[in-house]
Protein backbone atom coordinates (compact mmCIF):
# COMPACT_ATOMS: atom_id res chain seq x y z
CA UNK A 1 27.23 11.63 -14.08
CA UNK A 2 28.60 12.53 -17.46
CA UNK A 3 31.33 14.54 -16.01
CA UNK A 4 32.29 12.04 -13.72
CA UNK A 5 32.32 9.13 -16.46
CA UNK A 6 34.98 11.97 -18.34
CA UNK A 7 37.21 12.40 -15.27
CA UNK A 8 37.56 8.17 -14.61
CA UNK A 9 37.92 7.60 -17.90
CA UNK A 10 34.66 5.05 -17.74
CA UNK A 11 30.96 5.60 -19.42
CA UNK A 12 27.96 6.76 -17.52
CA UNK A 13 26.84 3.07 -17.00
CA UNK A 14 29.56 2.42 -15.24
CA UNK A 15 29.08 5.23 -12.96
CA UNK A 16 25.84 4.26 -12.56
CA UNK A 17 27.02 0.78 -11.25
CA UNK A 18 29.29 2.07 -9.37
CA UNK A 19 26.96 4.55 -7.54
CA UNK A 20 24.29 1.97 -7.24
CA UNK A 21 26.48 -0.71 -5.47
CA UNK A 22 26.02 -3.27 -8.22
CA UNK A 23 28.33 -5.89 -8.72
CA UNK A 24 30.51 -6.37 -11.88
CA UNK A 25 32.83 -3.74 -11.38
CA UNK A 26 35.94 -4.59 -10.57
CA UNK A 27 38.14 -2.88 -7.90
CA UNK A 28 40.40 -0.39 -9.50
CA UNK A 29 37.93 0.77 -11.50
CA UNK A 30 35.34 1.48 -8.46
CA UNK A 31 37.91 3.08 -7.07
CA UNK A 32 38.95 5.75 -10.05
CA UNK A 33 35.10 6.47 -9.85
CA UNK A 34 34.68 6.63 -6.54
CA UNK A 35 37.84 9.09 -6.73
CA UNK A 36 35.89 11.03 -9.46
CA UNK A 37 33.05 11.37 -7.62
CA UNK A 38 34.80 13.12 -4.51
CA UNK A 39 36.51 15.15 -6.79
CA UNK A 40 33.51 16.71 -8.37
CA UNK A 41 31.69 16.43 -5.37
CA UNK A 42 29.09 14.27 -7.16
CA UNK A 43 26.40 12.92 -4.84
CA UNK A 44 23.19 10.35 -6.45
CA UNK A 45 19.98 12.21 -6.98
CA UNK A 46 17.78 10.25 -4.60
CA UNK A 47 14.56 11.79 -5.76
CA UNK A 48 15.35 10.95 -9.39
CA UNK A 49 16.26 7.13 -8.35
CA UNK A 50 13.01 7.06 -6.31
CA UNK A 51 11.29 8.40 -9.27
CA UNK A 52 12.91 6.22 -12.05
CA UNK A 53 12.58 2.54 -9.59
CA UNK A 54 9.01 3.45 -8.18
CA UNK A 55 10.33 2.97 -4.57
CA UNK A 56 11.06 5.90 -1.99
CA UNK A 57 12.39 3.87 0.86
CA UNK A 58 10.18 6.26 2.83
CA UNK A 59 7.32 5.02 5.58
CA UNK A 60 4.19 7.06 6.25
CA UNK A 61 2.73 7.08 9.63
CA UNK A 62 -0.90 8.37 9.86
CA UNK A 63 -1.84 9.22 13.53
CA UNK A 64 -4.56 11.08 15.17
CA UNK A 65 -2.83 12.42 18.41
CA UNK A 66 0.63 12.58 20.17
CA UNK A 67 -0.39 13.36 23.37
CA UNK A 68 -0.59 9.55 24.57
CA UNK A 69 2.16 7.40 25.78
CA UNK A 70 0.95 4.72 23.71
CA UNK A 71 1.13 6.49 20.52
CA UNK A 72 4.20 8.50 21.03
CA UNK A 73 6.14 5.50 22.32
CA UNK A 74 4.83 3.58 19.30
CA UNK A 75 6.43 6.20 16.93
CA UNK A 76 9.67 5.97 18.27
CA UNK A 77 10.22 2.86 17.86
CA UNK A 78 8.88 2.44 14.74
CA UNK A 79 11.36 5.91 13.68
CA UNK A 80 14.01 3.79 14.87
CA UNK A 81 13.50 0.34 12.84
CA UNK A 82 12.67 2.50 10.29
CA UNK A 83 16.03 4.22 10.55
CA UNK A 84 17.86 1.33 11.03
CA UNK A 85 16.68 -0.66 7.90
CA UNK A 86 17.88 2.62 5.79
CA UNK A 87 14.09 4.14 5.43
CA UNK A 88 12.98 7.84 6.35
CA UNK A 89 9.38 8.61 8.08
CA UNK A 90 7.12 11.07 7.38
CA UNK A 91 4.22 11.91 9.47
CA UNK A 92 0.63 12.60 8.59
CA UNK A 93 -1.30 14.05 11.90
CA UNK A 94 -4.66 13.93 11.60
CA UNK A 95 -6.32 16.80 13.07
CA UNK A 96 -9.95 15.37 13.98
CA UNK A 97 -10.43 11.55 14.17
CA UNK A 98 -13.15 12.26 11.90
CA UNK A 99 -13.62 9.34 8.86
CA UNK A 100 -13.24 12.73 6.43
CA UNK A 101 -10.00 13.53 7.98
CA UNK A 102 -8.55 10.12 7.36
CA UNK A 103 -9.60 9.77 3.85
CA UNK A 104 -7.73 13.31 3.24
CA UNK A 105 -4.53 12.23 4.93
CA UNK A 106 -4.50 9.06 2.73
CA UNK A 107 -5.72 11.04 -0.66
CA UNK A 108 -2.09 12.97 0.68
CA UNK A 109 0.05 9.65 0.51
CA UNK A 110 0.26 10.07 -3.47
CA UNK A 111 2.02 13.32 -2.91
CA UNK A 112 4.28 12.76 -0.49
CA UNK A 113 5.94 9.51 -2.52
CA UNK A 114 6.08 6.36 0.64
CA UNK A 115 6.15 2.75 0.22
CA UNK A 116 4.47 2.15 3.22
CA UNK A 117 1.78 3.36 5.64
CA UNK A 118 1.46 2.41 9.23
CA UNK A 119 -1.63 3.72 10.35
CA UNK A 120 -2.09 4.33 14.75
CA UNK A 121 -5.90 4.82 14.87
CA UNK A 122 -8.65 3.10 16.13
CA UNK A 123 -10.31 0.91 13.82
CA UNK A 124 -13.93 2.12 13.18
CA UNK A 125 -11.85 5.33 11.36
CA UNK A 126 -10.96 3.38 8.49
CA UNK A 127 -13.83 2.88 6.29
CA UNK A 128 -12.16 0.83 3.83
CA UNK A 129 -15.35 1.51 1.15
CA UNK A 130 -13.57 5.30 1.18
CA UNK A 131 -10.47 5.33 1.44
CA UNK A 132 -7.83 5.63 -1.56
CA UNK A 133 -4.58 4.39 -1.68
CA UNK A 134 -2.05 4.80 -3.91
CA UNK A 135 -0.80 1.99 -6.05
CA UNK A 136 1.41 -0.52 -4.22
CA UNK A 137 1.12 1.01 -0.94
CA UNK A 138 1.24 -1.88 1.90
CA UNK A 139 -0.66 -0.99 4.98
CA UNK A 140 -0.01 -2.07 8.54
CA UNK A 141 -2.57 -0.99 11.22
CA UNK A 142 -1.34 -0.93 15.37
CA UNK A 143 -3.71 -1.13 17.90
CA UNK A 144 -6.95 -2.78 16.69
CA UNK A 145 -8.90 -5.08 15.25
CA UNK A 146 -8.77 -4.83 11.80
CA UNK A 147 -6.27 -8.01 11.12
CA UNK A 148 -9.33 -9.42 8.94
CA UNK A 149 -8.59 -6.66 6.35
CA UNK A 150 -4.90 -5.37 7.02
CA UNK A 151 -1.60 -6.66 8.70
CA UNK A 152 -2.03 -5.72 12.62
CA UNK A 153 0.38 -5.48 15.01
CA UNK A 154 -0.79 -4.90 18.81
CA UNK A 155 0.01 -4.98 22.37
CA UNK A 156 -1.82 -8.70 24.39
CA UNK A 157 -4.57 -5.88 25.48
CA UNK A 158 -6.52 -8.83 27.32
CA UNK A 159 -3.18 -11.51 28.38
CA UNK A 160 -1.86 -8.15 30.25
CA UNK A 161 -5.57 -7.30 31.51
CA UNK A 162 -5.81 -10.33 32.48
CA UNK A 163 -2.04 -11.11 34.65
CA UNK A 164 -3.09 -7.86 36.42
CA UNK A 165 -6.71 -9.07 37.53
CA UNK A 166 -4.95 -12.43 38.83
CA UNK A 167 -2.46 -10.72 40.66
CA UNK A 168 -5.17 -8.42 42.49
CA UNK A 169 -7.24 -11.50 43.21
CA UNK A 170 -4.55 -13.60 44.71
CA UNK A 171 -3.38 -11.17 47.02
CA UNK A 172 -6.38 -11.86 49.08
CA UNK A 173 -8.90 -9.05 47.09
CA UNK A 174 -12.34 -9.87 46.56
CA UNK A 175 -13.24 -7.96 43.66
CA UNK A 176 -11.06 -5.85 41.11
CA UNK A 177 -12.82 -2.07 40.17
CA UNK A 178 -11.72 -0.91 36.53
CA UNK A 179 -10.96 3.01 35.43
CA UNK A 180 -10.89 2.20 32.15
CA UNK A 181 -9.92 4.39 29.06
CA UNK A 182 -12.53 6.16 26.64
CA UNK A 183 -14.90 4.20 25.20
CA UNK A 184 -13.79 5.23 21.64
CA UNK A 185 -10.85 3.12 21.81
CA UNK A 186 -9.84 -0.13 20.93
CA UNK A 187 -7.44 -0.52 23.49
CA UNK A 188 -9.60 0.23 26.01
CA UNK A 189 -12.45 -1.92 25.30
CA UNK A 190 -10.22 -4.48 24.95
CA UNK A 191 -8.57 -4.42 28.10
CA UNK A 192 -12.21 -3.62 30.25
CA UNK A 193 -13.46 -6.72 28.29
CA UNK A 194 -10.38 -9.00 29.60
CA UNK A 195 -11.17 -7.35 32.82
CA UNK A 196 -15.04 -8.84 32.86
CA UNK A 197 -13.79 -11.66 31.56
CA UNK A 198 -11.00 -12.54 34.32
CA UNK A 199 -13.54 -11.52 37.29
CA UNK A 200 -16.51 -13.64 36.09
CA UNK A 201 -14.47 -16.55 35.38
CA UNK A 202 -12.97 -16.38 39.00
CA UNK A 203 -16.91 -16.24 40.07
CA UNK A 204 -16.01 -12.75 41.68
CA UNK A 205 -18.93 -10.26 41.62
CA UNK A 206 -18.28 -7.14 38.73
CA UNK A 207 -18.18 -3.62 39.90
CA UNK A 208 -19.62 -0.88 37.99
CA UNK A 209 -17.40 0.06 35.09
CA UNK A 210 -15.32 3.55 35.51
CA UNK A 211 -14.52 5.65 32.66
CA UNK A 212 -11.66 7.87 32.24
CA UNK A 213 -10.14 9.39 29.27
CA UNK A 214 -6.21 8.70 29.63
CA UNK A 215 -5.10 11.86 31.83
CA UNK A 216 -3.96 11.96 35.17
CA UNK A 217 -6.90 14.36 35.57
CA UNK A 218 -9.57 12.08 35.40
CA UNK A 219 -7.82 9.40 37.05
CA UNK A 220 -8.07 12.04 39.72
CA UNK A 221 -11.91 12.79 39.22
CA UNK A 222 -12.82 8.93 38.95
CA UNK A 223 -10.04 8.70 42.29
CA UNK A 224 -12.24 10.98 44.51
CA UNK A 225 -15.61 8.96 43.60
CA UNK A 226 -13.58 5.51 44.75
CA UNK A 227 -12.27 6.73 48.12
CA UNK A 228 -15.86 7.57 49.06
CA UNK A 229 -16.52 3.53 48.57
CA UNK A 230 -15.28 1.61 51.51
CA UNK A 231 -15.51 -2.07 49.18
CA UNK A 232 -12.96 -0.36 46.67
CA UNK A 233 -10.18 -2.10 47.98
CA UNK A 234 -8.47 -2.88 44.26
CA UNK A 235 -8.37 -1.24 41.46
CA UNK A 236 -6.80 -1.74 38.11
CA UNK A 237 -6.61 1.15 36.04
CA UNK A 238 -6.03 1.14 32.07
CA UNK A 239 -2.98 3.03 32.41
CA UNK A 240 -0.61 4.77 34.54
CA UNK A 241 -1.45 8.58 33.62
CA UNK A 242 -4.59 7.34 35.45
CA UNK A 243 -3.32 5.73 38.29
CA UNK A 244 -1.08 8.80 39.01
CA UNK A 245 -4.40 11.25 39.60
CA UNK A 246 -6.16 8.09 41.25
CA UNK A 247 -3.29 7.93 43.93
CA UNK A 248 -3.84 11.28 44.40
CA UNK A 249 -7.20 11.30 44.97
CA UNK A 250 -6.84 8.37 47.64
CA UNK A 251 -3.89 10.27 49.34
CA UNK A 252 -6.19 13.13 49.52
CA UNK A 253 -8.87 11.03 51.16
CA UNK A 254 -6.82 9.14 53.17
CA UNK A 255 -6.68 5.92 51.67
CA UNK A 256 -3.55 4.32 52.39
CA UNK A 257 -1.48 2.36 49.16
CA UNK A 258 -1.42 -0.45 49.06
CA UNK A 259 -2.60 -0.68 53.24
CA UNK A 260 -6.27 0.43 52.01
CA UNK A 261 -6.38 -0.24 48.40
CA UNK A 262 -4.16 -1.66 46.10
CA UNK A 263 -3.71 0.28 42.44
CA UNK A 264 -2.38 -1.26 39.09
CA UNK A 265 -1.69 0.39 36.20
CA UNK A 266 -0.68 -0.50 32.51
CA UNK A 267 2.21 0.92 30.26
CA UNK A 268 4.64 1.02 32.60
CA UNK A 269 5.83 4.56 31.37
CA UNK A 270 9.68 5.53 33.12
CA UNK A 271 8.23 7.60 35.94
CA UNK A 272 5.69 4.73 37.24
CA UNK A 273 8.73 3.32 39.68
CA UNK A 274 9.12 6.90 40.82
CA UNK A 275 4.99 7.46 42.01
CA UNK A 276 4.59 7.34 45.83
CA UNK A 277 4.59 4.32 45.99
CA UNK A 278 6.01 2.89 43.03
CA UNK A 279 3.50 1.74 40.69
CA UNK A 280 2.64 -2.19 40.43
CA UNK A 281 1.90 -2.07 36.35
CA UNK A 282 1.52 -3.99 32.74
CA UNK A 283 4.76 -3.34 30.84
CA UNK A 284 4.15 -2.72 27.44
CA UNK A 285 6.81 -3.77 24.58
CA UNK A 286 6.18 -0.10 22.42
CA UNK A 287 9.78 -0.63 21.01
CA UNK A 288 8.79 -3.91 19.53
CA UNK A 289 5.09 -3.03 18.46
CA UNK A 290 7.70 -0.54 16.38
CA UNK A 291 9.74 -3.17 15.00
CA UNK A 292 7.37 -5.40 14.17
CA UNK A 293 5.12 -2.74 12.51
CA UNK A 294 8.20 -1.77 10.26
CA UNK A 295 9.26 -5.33 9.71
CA UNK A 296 5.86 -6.48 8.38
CA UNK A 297 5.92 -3.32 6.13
CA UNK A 298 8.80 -3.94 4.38
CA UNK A 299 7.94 -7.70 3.80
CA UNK A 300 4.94 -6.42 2.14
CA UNK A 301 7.01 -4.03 0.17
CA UNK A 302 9.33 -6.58 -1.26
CA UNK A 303 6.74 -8.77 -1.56
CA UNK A 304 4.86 -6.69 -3.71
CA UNK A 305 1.50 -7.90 -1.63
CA UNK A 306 -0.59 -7.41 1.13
CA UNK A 307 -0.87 -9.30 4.28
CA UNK A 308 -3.64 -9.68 6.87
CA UNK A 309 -3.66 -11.10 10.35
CA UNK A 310 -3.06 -9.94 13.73
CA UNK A 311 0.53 -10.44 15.86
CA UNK A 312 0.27 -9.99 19.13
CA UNK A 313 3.44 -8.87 21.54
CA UNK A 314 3.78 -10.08 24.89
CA UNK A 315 3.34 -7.92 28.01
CA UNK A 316 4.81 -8.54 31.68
CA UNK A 317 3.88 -7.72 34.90
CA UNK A 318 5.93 -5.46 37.01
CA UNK A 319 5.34 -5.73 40.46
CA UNK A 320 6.63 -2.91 42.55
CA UNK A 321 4.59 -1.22 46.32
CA UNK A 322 0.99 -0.61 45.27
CA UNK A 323 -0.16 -3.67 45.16
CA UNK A 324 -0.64 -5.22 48.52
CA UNK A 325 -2.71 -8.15 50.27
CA UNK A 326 -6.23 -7.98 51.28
């Protein structure tokens, strides 16, 4: 900075200014540093500025696994509102969704210098009693129910649940079966709640609940126990990986989609209109759950404060070939 003060002819503070973006400089003068600085090939030091203003413009995003639409989805968009408000991301995978785990990969945030976390875990992994965070770090959580202790932004787990029940019902089906997700997650529970919910306040009977944990696979597995059932005739399934194995499995049996039964998923992932037949589905906003995730996070950061509450994005029902009247 000295040597770029000596070339314009200006002191350091002025440089400083100048390579800040402050005002109060006027034009010629911003110019013979600016001119200076390409000269000397004089860049800012953004560790030092980081270091000397206590902010990083960095976000830290804790998550347990990438192997799920949901979570990967979620990450890029919030990468891309992080990107686009000027703010880097850096990653903390945690290895086993073990309470231990988390705690370490928040004891980590100190040393890796963010403004921000967002965490994408389920809920009962952050033991608040535990965990440490460093000074002025604003938290937002995705995915759970937590929004009486953080900021939360989700996915309408039940309003999506529930659009896909009604559809299902007013097509002439009795009942609606559920392959729902582990029972470790929120989302999950949420949407096989909604599910109960929508079928016993239609006065429709409740099958027994189906578990699955996410992968095509056991969408197959839990597929090959339904086709055996001739009063399956509808099923929604808590996402698409799932209703890809359960077509599959009904194919395989020969149950006809949507003739026989009639399959829903939720996500609505890019390769759901290109299943045989195209998937019916729940499309899920991950772009926005992004935004909104970085958006809140920043307020916080300016704000100097935390936040709690829960928003809540919209989903919409895609109706495409597998979903078919009684």
């Amino acid at each position: 900075m000295a040597d770029v003060a000596r070339v314009a002819g200006v002191s350091s503070q002025t440089v400083s200014r100048v390579s800040n973006g402050f005002s109060g400089v006027n034009e010629e003068t911003r110019e013979r540093v600016l001119a200076a600085m390409k000269e000397l090939d004089y860049r800012p030091n953004s560790a030092a500025r980081a270091l000397k203003r206590g902010k990083f413009h960095t976000i830290g995003v804790i998550t347990f696994t990438l192997s799920t639409t949901g979570n990967v989805r979620t990450l890029e968009g919030i990468a891309t509102a992080a990107a686009q408000a000027g703010y880097a991301v850096t990653l903390l995978p945690v290895a086993v969704p073990t309470q231990d785990e988390v705690h370490g990969a928040f004891s980590r945030l100190g040393e890796l210098a963010v403004d921000a976390v967002i965490v994408i875990m389920e809920v009962h992994l952050l033991d608040s009693s535990r965990l440490t965070l460093p000074p002025h770090v604003q938290v937002v959580v995705v995915d759970s129910d937590a929004g009486d202790r953080f900021t939360v932004v989700d996915t309408d787990q039940a309003g999506g649940t529930r659009d896909a029940v009604r559809h299902l019902l007013g097509l002439g089906h009795e009942t609606v079966w559920h392959l729902a997700g582990p029972s470790s997650s929120f989302a999950a529970q949420r949407r096989a709640d909604a599910w109960r919910t929508a079928l016993e306040e239609a006065g429709r009977a409740v099958p027994p609940l189906m578990r699955g944990d996410w992968s095509a696979e056991s969408g197959y597995r839990v597929g090959l126990e339904l086709a055996e059932r001739p009063d399956c005739k509808a099923v929604f399934a808590a996402n698409d990986q799932m209703a890809l194995g359960l077509l599959r499995a009904l194919h395989e049996r020969g149950r006809r989609v949507p003739e026989d039964v009639s399959v829903i998923g939720f996500d609505d992932i890019p390769e759901s209109g290109s299943f045989l037949p195209p998937l019916t589905t729940v499309h899920q906003d991950f772009a926005e759950v992004g935004r909104l995730c970085v958006e809140s996070a920043l307020r916080q950061v300016r704000r100097g404060a935390a936040e709690r509450g829960t928003t809540l994005v919209p989903t919409r029902l895609v109706v495409r070939e597998s979903t078919g009247p009684a």
